[in-house]
C-alpha atoms as a PDB file:
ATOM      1  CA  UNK A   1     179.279  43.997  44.466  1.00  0.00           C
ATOM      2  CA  UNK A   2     180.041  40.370  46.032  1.00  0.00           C
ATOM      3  CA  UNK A   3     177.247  37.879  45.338  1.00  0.00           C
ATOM      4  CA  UNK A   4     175.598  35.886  47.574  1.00  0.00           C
ATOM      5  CA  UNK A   5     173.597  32.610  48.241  1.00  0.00           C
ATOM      6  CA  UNK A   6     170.399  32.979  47.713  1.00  0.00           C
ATOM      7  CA  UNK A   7     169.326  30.910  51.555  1.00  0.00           C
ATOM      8  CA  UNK A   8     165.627  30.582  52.592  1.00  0.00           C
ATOM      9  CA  UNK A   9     164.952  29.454  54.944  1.00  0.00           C
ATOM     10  CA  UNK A  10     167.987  29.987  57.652  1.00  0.00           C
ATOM     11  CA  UNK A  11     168.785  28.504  60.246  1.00  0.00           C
ATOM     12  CA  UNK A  12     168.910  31.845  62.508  1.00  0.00           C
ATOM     13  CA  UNK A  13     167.676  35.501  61.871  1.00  0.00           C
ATOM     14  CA  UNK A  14     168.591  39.077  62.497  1.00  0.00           C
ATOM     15  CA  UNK A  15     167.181  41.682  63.720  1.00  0.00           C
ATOM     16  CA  UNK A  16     168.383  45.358  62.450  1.00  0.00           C
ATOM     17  CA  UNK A  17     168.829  47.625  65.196  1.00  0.00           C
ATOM     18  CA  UNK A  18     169.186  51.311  63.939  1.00  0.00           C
ATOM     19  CA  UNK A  19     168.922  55.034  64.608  1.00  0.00           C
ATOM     20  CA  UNK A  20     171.152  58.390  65.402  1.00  0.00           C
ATOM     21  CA  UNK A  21     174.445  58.073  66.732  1.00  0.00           C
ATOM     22  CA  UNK A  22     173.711  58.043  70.441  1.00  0.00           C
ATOM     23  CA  UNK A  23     170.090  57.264  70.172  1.00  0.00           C
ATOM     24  CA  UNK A  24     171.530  53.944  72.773  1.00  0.00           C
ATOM     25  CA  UNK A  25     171.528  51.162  70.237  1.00  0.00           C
ATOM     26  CA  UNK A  26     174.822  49.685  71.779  1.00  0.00           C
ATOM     27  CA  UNK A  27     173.152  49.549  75.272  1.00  0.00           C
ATOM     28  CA  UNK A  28     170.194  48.237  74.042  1.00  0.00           C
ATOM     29  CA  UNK A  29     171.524  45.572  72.155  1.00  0.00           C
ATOM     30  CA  UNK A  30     173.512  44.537  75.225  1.00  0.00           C
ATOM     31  CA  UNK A  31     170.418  44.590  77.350  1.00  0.00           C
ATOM     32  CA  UNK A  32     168.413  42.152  75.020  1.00  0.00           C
ATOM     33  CA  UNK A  33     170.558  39.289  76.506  1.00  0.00           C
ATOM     34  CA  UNK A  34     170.943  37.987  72.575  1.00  0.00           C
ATOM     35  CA  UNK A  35     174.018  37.392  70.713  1.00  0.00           C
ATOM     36  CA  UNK A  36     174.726  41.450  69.045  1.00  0.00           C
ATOM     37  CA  UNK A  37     177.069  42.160  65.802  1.00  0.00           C
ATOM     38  CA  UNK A  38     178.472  45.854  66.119  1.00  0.00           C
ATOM     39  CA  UNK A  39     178.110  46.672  62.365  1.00  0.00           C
ATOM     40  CA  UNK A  40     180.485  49.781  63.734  1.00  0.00           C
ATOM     41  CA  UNK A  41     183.315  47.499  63.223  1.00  0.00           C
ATOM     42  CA  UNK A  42     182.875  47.671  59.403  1.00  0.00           C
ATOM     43  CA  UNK A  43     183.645  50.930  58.968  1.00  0.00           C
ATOM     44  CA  UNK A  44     186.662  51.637  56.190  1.00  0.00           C
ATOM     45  CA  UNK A  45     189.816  52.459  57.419  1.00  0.00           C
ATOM     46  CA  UNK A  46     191.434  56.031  57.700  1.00  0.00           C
ATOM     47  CA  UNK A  47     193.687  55.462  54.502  1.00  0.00           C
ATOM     48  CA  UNK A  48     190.657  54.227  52.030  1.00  0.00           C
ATOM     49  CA  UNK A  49     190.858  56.437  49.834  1.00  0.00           C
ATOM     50  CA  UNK A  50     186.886  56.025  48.701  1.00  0.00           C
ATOM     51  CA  UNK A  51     186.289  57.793  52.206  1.00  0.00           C
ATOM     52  CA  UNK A  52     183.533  60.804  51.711  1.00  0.00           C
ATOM     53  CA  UNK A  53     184.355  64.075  53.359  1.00  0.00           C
ATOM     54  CA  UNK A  54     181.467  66.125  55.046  1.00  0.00           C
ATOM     55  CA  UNK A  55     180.829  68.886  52.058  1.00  0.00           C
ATOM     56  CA  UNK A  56     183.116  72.118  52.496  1.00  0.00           C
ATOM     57  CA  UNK A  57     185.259  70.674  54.943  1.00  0.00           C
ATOM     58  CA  UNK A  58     188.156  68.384  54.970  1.00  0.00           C
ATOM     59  CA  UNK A  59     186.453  66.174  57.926  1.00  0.00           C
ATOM     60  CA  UNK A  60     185.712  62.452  57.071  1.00  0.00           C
ATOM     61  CA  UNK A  61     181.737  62.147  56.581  1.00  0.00           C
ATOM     62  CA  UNK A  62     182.061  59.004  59.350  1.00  0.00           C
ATOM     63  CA  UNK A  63     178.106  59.481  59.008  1.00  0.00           C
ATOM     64  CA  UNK A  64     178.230  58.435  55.126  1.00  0.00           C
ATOM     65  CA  UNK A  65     177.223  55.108  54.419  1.00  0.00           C
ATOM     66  CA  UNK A  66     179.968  55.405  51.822  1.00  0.00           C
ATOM     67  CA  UNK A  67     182.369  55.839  54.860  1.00  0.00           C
ATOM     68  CA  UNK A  68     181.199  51.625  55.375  1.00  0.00           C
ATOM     69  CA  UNK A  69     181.549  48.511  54.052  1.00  0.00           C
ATOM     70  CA  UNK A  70     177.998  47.717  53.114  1.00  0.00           C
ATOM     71  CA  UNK A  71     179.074  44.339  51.393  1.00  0.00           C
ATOM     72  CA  UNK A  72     181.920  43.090  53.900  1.00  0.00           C
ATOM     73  CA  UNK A  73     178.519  43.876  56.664  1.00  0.00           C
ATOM     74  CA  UNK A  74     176.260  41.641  54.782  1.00  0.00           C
ATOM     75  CA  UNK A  75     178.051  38.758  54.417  1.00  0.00           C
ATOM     76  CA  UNK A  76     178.975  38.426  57.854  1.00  0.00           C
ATOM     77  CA  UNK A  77     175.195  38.372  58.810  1.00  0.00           C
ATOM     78  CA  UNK A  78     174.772  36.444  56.100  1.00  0.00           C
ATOM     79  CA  UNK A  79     177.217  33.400  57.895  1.00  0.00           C
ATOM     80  CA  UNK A  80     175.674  33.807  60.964  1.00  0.00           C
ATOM     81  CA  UNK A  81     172.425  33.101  60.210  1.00  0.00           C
ATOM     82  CA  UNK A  82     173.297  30.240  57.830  1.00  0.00           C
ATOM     83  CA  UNK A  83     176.055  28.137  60.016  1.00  0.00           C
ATOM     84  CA  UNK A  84     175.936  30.263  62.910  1.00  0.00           C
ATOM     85  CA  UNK A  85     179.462  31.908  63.235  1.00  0.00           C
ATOM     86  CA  UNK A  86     181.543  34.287  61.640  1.00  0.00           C
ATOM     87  CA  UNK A  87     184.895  36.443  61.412  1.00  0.00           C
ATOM     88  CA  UNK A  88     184.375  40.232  62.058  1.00  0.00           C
ATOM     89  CA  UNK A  89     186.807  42.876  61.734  1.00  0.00           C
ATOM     90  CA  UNK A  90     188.247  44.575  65.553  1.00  0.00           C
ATOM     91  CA  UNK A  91     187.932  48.176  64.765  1.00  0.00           C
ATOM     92  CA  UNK A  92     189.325  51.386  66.999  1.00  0.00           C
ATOM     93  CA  UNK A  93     187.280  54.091  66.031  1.00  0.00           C
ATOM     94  CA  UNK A  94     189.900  56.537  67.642  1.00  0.00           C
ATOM     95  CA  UNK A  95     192.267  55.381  64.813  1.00  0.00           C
ATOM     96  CA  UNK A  96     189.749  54.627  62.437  1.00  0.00           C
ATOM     97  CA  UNK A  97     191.615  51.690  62.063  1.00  0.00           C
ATOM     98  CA  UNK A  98     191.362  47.372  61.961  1.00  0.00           C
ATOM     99  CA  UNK A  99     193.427  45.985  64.441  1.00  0.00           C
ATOM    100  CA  UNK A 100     192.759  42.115  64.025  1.00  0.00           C
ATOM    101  CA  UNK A 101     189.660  40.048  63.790  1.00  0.00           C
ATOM    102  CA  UNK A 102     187.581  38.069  66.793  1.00  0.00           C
ATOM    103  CA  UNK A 103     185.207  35.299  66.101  1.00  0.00           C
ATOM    104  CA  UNK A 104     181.241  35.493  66.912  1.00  0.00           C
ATOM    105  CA  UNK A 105     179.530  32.218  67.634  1.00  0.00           C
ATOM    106  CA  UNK A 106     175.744  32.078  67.958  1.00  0.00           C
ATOM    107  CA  UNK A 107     175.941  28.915  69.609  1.00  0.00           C
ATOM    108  CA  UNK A 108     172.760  27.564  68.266  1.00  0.00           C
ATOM    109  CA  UNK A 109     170.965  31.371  68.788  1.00  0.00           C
ATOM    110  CA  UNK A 110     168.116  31.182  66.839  1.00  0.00           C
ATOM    111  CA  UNK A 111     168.246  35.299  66.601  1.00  0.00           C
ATOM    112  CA  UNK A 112     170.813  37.957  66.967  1.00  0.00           C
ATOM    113  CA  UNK A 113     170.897  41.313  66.993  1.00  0.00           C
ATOM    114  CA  UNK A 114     172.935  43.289  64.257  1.00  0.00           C
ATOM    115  CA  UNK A 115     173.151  47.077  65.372  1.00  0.00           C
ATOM    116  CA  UNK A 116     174.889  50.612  63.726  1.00  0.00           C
ATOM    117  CA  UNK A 117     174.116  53.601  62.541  1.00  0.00           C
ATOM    118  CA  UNK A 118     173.872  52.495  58.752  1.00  0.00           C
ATOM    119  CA  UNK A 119     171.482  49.143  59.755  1.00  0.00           C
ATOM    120  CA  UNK A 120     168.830  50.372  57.439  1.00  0.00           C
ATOM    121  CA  UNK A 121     171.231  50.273  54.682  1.00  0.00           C
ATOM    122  CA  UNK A 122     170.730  46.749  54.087  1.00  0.00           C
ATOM    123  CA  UNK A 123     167.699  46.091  55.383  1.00  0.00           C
ATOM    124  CA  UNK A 124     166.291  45.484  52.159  1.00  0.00           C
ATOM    125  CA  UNK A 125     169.208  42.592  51.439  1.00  0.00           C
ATOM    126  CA  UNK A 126     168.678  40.956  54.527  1.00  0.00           C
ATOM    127  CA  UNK A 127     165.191  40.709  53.837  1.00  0.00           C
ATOM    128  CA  UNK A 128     165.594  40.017  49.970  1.00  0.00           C
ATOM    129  CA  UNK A 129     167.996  37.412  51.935  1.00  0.00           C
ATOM    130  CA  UNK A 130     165.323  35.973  54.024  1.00  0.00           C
ATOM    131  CA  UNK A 131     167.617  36.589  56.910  1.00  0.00           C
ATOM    132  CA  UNK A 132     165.444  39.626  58.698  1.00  0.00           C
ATOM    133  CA  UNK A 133     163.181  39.055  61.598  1.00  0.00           C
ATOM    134  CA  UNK A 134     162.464  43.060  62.050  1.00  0.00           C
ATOM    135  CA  UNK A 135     164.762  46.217  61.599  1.00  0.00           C
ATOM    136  CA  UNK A 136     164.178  48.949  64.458  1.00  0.00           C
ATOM    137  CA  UNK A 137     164.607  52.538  64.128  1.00  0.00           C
ATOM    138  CA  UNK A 138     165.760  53.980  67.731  1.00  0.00           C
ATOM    139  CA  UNK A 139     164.329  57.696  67.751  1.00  0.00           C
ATOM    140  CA  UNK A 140     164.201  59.817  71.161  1.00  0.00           C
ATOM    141  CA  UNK A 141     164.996  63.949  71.916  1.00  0.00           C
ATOM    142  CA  UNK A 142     167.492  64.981  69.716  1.00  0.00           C
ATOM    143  CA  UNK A 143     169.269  67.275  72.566  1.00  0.00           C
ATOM    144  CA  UNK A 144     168.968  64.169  74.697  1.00  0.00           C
ATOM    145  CA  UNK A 145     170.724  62.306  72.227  1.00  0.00           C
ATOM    146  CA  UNK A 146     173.392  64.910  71.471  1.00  0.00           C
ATOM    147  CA  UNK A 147     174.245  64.851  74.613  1.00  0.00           C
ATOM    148  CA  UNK A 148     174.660  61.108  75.281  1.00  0.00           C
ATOM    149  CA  UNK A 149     176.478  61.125  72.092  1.00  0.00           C
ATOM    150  CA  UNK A 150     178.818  63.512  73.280  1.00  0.00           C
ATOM    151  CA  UNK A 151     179.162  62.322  76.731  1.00  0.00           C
ATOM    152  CA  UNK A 152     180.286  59.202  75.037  1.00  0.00           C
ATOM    153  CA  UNK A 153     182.768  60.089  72.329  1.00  0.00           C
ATOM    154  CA  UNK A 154     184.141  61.753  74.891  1.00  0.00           C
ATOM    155  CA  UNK A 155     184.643  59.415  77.279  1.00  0.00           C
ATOM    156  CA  UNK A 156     186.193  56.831  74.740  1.00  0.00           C
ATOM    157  CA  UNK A 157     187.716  59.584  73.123  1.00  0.00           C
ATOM    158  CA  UNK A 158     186.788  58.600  69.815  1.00  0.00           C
ATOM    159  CA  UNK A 159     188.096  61.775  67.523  1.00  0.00           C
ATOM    160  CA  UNK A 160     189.606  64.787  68.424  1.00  0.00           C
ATOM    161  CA  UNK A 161     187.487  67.523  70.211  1.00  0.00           C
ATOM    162  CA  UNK A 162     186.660  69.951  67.963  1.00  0.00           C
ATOM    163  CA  UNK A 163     185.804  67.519  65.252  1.00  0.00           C
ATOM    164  CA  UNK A 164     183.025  66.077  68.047  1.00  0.00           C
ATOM    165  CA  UNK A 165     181.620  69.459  68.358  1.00  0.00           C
ATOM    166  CA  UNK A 166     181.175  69.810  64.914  1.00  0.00           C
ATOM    167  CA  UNK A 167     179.578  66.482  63.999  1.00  0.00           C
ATOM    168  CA  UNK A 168     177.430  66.660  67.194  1.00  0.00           C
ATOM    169  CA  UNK A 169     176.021  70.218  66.318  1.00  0.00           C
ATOM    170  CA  UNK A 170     175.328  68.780  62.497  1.00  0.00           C
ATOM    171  CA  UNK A 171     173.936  65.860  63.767  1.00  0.00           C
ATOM    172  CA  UNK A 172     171.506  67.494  66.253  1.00  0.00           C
ATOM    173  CA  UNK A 173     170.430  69.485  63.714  1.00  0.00           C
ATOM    174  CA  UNK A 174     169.366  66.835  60.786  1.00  0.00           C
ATOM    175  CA  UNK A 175     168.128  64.241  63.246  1.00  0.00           C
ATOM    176  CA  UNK A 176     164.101  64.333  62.299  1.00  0.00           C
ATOM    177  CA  UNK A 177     165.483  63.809  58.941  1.00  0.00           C
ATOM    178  CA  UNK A 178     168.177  60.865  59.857  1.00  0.00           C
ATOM    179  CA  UNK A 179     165.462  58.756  61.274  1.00  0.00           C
ATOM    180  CA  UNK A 180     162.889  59.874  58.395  1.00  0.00           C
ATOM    181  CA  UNK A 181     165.287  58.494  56.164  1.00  0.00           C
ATOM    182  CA  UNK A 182     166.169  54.979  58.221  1.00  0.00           C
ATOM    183  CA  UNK A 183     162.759  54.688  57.922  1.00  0.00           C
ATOM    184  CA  UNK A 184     162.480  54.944  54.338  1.00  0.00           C
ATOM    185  CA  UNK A 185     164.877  52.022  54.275  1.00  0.00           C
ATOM    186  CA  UNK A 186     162.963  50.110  56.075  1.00  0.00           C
ATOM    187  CA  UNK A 187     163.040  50.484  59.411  1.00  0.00           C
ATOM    188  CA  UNK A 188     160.838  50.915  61.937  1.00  0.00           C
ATOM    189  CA  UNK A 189     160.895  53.631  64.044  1.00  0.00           C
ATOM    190  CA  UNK A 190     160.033  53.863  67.999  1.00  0.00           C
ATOM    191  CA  UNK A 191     160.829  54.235  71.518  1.00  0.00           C
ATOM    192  CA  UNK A 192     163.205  51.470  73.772  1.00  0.00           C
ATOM    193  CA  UNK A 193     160.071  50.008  75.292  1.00  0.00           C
ATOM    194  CA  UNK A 194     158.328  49.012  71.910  1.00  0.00           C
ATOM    195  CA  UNK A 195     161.471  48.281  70.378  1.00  0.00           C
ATOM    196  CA  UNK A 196     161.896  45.588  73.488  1.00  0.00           C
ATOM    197  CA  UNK A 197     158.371  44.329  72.526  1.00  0.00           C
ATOM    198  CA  UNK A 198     159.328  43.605  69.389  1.00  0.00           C
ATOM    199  CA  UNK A 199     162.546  42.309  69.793  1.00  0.00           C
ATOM    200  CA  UNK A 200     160.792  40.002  72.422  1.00  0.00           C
ATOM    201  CA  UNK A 201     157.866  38.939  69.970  1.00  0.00           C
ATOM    202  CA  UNK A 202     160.466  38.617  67.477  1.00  0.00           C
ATOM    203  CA  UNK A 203     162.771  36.063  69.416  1.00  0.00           C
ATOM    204  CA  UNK A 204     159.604  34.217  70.759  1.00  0.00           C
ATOM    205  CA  UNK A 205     158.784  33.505  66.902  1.00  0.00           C
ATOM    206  CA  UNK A 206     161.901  32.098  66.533  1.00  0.00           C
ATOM    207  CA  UNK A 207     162.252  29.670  69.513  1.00  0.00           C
ATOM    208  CA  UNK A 208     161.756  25.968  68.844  1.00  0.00           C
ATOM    209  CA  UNK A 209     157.856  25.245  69.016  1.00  0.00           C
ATOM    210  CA  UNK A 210     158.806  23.082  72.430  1.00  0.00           C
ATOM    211  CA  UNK A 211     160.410  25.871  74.254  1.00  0.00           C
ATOM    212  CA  UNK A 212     157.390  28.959  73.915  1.00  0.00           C
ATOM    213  CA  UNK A 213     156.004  29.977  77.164  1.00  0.00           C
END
């Protein structure tokens, strides 16, 4: 495992945004009107051959934390928060492939969101870190979440059809225990409305004493 600084205080702070695939992290995040990192973009690529596969099947377990570059993931949030810009990877999830790299600039953001599926994964290093501001757990109906999810994978067609029917079903059927487990990571779990709350109380914290309401 990489090492890293040991910063406290910095400069900016993160919130973790977590929860199911298609519990609506991604439109959340874009809602908040803060600077987001799409931790979806360090997933490993098709060829890695560390990749877990879902258990008696030859599918990629894309909903493994061990399909994800945990380290790569904390080290960009890690850079943002201490000078405020970093490199991520571009990934295509349809290829499960990089394709190049884009730059993220807070411009002088105080707080950013960092959102994905494996968020609560490092909660406990951002925090160790003294880079977390709060990590959210989004948690809603999981029919009305496998069917967002599918209405999106399908839309962006993300992985073959079959394979989407497959991970949907599982998914549906272990989400209680997906977001009992983000929680036991650290995350808190609740609805878009609180979660706006405290994403709101969160960035009001972190404004400059001379610009609070």
């Amino acid at each position: 495992m990489s090492s890293l600084p040991d910063i406290s205080p910095s400069p900016a702070r993160v919130v973790l945004i977590t929860g199911p695939s298609g519990s609506g992290k991604s439109s959340f995040a874009a809602r908040s009107g803060l600077p987001v990192l799409c931790l979806d973009d360090f997933y490993k690529e098709h060829d890695d051959p560390t990749l877990p596969l879902v258990p008696g099947s030859r599918d990629v377990d894309w909903d493994s934390p061990l399909s994800w570059d945990a380290d790569a993931a904390v080290r960009a949030i890690t850079e943002l928060c201490t000078v405020g810009c970093t490199d991520v990877p571009v990934y295509d999830i349809s290829t499960s492939s990089r394709t190049g790299t884009s730059r993220m600039d807070l411009d002088g953001a105080p707080l950013f969101l960092a959102e994905g599926i494996f968020a609560a994964d490092v909660v406990r290093r951002c925090r160790d870190l003294g880079l977390l501001a709060d990590a959210l757990c989004l948690r809603g109906s999981p029919t009305t979440t496998f069917r967002r999810r599918l209405a999106r994978d399908l839309r962006e067609a993300r992985k073959p059809v079959p394979f989407l029917l497959r991970r949907g079903w599982r998914l549906m059927r272990t989400e209680r225990r997906i977001v009992a487990h983000q929680v036991d990571l650290g995350a808190y779990a609740c609805g878009q409305t609180e979660a706006a709350a405290r994403v709101a109380a969160a960035s009001d914290h972190q404004a400059p004493e001379g610009s609070r309401a």
